[in-house]
C-alpha atoms as a PDB file:
ATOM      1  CA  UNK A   1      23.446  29.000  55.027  1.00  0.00           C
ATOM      2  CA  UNK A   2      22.353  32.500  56.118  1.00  0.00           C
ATOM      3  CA  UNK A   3      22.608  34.635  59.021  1.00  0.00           C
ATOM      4  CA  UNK A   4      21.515  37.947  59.621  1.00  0.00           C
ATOM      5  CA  UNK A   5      22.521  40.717  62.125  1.00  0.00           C
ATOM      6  CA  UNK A   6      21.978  43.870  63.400  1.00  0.00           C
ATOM      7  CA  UNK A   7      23.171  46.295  66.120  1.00  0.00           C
ATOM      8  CA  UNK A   8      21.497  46.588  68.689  1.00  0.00           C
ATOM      9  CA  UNK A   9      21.553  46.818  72.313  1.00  0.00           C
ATOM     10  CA  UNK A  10      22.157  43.661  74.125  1.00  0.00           C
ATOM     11  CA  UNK A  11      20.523  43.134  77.492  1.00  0.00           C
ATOM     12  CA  UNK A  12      23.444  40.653  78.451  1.00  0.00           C
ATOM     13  CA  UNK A  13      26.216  42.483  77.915  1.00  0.00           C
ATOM     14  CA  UNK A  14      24.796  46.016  78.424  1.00  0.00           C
ATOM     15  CA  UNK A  15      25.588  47.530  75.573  1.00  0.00           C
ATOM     16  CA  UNK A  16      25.484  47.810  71.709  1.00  0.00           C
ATOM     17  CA  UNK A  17      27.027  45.316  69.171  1.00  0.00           C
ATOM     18  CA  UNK A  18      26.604  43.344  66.220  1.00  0.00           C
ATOM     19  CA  UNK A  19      23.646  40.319  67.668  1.00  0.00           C
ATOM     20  CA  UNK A  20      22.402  37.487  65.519  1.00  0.00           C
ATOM     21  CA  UNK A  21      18.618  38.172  64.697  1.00  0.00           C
ATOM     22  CA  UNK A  22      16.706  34.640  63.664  1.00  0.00           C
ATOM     23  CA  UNK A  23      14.082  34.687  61.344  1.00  0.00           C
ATOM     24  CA  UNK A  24      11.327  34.373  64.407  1.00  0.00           C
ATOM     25  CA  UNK A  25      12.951  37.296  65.800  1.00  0.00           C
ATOM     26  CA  UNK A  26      14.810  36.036  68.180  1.00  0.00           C
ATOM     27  CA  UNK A  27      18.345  37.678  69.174  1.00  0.00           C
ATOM     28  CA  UNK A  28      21.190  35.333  69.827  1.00  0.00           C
ATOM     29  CA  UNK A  29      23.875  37.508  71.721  1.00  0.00           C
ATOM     30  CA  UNK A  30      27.667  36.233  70.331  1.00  0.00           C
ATOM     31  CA  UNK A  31      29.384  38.660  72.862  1.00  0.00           C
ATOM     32  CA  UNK A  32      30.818  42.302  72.329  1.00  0.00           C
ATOM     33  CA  UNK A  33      33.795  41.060  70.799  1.00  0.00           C
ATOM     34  CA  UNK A  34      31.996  39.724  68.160  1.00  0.00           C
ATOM     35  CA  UNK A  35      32.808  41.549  64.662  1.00  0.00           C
ATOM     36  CA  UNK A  36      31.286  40.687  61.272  1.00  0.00           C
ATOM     37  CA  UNK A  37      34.337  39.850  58.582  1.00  0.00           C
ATOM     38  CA  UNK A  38      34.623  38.547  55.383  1.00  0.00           C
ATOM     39  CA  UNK A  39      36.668  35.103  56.126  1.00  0.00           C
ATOM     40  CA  UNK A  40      37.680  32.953  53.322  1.00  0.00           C
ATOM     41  CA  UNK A  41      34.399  30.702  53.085  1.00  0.00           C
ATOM     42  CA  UNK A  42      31.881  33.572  54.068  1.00  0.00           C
ATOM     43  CA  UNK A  43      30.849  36.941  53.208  1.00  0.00           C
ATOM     44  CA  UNK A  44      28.980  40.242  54.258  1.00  0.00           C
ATOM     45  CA  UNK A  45      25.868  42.040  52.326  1.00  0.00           C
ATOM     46  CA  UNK A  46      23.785  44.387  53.603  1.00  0.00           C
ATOM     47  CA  UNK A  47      20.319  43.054  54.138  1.00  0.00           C
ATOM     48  CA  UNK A  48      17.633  45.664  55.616  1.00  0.00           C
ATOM     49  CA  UNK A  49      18.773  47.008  58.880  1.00  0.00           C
ATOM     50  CA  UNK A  50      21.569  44.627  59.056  1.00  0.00           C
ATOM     51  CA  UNK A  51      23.866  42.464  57.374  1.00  0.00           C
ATOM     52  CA  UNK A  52      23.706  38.729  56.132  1.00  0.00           C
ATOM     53  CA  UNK A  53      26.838  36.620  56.778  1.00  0.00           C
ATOM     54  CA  UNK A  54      26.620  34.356  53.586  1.00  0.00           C
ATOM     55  CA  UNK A  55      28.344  30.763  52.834  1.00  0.00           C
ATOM     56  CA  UNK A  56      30.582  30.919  49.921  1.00  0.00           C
ATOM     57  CA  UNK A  57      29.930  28.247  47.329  1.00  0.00           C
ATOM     58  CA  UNK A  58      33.328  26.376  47.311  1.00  0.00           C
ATOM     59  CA  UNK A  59      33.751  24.242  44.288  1.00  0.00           C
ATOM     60  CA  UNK A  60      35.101  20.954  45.173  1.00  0.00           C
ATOM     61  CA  UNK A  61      37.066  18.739  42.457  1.00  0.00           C
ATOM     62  CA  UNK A  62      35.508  15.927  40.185  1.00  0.00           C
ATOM     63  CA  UNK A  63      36.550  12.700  41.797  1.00  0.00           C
ATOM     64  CA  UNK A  64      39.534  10.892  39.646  1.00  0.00           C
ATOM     65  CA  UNK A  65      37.256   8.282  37.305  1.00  0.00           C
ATOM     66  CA  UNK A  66      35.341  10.945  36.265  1.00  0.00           C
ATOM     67  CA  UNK A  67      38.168  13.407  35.041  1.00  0.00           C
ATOM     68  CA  UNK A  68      39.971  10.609  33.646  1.00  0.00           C
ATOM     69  CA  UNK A  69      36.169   9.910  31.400  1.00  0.00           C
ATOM     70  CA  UNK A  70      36.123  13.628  30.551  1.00  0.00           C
ATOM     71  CA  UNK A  71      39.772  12.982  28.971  1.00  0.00           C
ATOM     72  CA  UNK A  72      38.782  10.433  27.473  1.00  0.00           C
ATOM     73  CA  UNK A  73      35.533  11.855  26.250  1.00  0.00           C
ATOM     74  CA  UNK A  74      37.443  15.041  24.962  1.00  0.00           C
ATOM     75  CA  UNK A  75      40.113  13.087  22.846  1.00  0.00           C
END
């Protein structure tokens, strides 16, 4: 999933910061304390005007019966 933001001036909190724009153009105000970060299952690219807050892929493990076939398979 993808989110993009820019900064712009918020009508709610009366001043400029980072606000979530929606792709009909609507702005979804997070508060002023809101900062864009790179956590450990997200990440920043600039995008435009803005950035995009992207989902990182996280590979999860084969479940056991299949690991156990690919040893088997390998052998």
């Amino acid at each position: 999933m993808t989110t993009y933001y820019e900064s712009r001036y918020c009508d709610n909190c009366c001043c400029q910061h980072w606000v979530e724009i929606t792709r009909t153009g609507r702005q979804v105000c997070h508060g002023d304390q809101f900062s864009l970060r790179d956590t450990p299952t997200t990440y920043t690219r600039r995008a435009g005007r803005g950035y995009e807050v992207v989902e990182k892929y996280i590979r999860q493990p084969l479940p056991l019966d299949w690991q156990i076939a690919a040893d088997l398979h390998s052998i």
